[in-house]
C-alpha atoms as a PDB file:
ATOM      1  CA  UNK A   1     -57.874 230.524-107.640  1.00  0.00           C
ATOM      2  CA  UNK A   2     -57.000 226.839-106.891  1.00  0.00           C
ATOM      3  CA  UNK A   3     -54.221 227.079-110.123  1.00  0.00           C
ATOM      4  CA  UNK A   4     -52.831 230.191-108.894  1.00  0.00           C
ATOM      5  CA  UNK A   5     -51.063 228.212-106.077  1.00  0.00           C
ATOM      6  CA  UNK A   6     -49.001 226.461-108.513  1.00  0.00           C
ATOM      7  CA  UNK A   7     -47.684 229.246-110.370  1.00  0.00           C
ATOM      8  CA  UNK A   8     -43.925 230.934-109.262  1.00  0.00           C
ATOM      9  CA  UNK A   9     -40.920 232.679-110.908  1.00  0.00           C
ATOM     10  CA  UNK A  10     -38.356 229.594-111.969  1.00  0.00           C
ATOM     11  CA  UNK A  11     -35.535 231.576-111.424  1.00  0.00           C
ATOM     12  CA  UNK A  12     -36.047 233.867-108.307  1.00  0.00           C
ATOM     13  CA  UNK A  13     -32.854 233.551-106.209  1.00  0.00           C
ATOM     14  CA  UNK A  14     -34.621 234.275-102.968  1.00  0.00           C
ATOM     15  CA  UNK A  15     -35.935 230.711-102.837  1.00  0.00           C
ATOM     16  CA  UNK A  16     -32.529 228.942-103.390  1.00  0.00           C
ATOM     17  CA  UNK A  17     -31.739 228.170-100.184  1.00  0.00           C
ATOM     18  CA  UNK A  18     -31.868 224.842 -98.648  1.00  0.00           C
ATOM     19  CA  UNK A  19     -35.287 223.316 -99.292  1.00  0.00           C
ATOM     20  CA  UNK A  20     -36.416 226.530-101.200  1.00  0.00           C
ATOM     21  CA  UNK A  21     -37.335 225.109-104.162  1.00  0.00           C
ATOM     22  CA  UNK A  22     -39.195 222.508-102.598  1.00  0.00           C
ATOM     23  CA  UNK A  23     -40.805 224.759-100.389  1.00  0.00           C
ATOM     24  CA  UNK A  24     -42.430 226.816-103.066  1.00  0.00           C
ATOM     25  CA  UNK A  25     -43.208 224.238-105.669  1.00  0.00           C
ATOM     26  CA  UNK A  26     -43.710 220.502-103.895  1.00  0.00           C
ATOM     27  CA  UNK A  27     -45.583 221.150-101.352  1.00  0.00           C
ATOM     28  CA  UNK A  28     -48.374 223.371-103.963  1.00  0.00           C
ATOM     29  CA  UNK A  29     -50.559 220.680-104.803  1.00  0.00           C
ATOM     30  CA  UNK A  30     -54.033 221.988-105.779  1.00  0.00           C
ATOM     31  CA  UNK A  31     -56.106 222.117-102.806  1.00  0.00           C
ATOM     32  CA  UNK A  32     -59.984 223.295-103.117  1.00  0.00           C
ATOM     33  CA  UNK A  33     -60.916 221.004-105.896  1.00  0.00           C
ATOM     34  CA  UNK A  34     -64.023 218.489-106.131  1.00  0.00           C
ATOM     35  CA  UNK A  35     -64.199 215.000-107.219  1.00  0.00           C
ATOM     36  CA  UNK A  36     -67.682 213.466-108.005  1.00  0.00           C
ATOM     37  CA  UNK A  37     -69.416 216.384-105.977  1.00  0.00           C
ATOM     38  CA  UNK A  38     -66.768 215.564-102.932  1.00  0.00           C
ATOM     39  CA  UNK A  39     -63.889 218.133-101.664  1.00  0.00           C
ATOM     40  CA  UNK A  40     -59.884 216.696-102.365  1.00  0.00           C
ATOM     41  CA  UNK A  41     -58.281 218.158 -99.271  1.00  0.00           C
ATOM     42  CA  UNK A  42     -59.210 218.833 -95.913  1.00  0.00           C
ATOM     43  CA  UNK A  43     -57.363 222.041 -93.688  1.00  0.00           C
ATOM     44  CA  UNK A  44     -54.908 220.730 -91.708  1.00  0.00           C
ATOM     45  CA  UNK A  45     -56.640 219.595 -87.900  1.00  0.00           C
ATOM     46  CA  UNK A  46     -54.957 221.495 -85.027  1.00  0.00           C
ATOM     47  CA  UNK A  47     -52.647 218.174 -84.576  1.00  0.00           C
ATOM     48  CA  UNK A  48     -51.450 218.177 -87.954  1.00  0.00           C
ATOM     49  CA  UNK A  49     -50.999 221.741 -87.886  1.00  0.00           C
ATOM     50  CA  UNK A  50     -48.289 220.975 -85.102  1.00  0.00           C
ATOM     51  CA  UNK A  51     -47.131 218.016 -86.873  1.00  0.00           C
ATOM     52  CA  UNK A  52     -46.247 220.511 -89.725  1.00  0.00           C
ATOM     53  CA  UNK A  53     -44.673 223.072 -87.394  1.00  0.00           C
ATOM     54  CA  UNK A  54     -42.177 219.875 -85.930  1.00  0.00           C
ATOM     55  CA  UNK A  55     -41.315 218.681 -89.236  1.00  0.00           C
ATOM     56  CA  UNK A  56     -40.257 222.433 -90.532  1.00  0.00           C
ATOM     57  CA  UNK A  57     -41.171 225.007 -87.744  1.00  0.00           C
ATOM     58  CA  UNK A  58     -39.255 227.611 -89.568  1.00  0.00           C
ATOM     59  CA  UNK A  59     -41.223 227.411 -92.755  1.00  0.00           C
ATOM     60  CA  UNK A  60     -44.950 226.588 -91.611  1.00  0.00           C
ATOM     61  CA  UNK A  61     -44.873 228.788 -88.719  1.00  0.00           C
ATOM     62  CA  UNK A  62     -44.624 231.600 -91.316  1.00  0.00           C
ATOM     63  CA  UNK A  63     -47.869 233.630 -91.160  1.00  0.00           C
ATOM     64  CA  UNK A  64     -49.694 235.191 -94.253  1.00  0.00           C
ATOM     65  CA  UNK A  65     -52.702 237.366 -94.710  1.00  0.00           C
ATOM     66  CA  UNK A  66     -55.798 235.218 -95.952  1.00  0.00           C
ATOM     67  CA  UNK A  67     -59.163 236.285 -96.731  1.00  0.00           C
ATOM     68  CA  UNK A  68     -60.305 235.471 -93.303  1.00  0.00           C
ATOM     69  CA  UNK A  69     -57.687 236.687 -91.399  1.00  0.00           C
ATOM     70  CA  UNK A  70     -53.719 236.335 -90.361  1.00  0.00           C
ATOM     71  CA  UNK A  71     -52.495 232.686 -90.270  1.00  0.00           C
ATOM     72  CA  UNK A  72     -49.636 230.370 -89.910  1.00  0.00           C
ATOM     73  CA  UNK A  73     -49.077 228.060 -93.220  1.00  0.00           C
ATOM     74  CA  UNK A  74     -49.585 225.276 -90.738  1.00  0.00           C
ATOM     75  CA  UNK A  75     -53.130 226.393 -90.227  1.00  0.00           C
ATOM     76  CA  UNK A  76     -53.996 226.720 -93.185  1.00  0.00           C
ATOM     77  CA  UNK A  77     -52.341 223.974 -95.261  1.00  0.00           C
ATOM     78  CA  UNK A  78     -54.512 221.298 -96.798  1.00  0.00           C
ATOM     79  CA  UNK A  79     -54.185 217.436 -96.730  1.00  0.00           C
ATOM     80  CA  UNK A  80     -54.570 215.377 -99.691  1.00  0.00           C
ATOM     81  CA  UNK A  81     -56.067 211.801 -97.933  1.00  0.00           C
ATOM     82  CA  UNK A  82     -59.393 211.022-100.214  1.00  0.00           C
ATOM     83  CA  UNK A  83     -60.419 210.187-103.984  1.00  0.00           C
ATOM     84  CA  UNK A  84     -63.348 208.446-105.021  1.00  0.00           C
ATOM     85  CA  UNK A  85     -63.823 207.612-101.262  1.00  0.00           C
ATOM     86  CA  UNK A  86     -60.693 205.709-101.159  1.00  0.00           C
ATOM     87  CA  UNK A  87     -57.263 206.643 -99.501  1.00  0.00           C
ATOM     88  CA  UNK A  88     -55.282 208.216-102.061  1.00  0.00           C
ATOM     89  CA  UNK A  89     -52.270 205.926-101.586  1.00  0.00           C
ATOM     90  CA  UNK A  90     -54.426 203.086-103.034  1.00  0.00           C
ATOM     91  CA  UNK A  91     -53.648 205.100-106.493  1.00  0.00           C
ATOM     92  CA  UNK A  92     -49.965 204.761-105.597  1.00  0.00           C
ATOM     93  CA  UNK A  93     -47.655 201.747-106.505  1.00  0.00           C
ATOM     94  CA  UNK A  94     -44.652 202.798-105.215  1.00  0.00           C
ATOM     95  CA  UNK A  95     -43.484 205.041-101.914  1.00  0.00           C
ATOM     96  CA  UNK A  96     -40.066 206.219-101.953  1.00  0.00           C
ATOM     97  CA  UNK A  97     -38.264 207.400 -99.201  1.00  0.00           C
ATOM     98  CA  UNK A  98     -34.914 207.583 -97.376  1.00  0.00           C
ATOM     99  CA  UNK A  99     -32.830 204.042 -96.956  1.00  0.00           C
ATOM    100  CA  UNK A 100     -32.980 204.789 -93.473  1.00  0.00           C
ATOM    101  CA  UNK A 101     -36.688 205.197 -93.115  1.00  0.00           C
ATOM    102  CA  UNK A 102     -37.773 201.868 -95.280  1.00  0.00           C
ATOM    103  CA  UNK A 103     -38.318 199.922 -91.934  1.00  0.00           C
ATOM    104  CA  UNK A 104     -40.170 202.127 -90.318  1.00  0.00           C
ATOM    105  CA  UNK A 105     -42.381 203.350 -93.661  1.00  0.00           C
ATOM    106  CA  UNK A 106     -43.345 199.308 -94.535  1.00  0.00           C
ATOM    107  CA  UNK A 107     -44.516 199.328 -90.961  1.00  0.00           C
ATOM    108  CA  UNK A 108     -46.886 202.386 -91.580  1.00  0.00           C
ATOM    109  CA  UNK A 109     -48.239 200.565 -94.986  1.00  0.00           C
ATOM    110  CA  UNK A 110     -49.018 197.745 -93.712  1.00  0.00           C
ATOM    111  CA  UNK A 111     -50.565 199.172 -90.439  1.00  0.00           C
ATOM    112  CA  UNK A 112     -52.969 201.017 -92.760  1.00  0.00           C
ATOM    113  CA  UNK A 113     -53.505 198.227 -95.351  1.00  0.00           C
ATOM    114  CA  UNK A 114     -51.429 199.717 -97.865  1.00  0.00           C
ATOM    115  CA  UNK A 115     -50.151 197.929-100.242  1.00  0.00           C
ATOM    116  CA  UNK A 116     -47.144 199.553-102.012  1.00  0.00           C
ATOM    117  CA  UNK A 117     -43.871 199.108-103.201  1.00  0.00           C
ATOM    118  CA  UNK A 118     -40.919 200.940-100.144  1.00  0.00           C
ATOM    119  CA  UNK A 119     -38.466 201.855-102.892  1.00  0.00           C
ATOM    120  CA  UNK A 120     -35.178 203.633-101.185  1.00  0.00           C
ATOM    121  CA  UNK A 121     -33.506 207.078-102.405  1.00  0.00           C
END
C-alpha cells in the first residue's frame, strides 16, 4: 500500500499545470514505513495541517475519501522528521533553496543544530 503512493501516469496532461508535476510526484514520499521497529512519518498535527493549507491552500485543502472517512490532504499528509532516532536532516549534507531564502534557511539550521551546507538555486 505504502508503494502505491508513488506510482502515476508520466504523461497525463491534467497535471501539467503550474506545480502539477510536483504536486503528484515530490511531495509522494513513502509514508507508513518502519525503521528498527519505529514508524518514519508522523500525520501532520493540526498546526502543520494549517501550515500546509498557507503554503498551497488550493492543493492541500483538496479533500479525498480515506478508509476512515473524508479528509483534506492537509490532514492527512505525513511528515518525514525521524530515522534511527535522529532528525533526518542529520543524513543531509546539503539544503538547497531559493537565493532569496539562504539568510533566513542558515538561521533555521543553526537554530536546530543543523549542520548543512545552504546551497542557492
Amino acid at each position: 500500500m505504502s508503494m502505491s503512493s508513488l506510482f502515476y501516469p508520466t504523461e497525463n496532461f491534467k497535471y501539467t499545470a503550474p506545480l502539477g508535476y510536483y504536486r503528484q510526484r515530490e511531495w509522494r514520499i513513502i509514508s507508513g514505513l518502519f525503521f528498527k521497529g519505529q514508524l518514519t512519518t508522523t500525520v501532520a498535527t493540526p498546526t502543520q495541517a494549517d501550515e500546509l493549507l498557507e503554503f498551497d491552500h488550493e492543493f492541500f485543502s483538496r479533500e479525498l475519501d480515506f478508509a476512515d472517512g473524508r479528509f483534506t490532504l492537509a490532514a492527512k499528509s505525513h511528515y518525514f522528521r525521524t530515522m534511527a532516532g535522529e532528525h533526518i536532516l542529520t543524513k543531509a549534507t546539503t539544503l538547497f533553496t531559493p537565493a532569496t531564502s539562504c539568510e533566513e534557511a542558515t538561521k533555521i539550521l543553526r537554530h536546530y543544530s543543523l549542520n548543512l551546507a545552504v546551497q542557492p538555486i
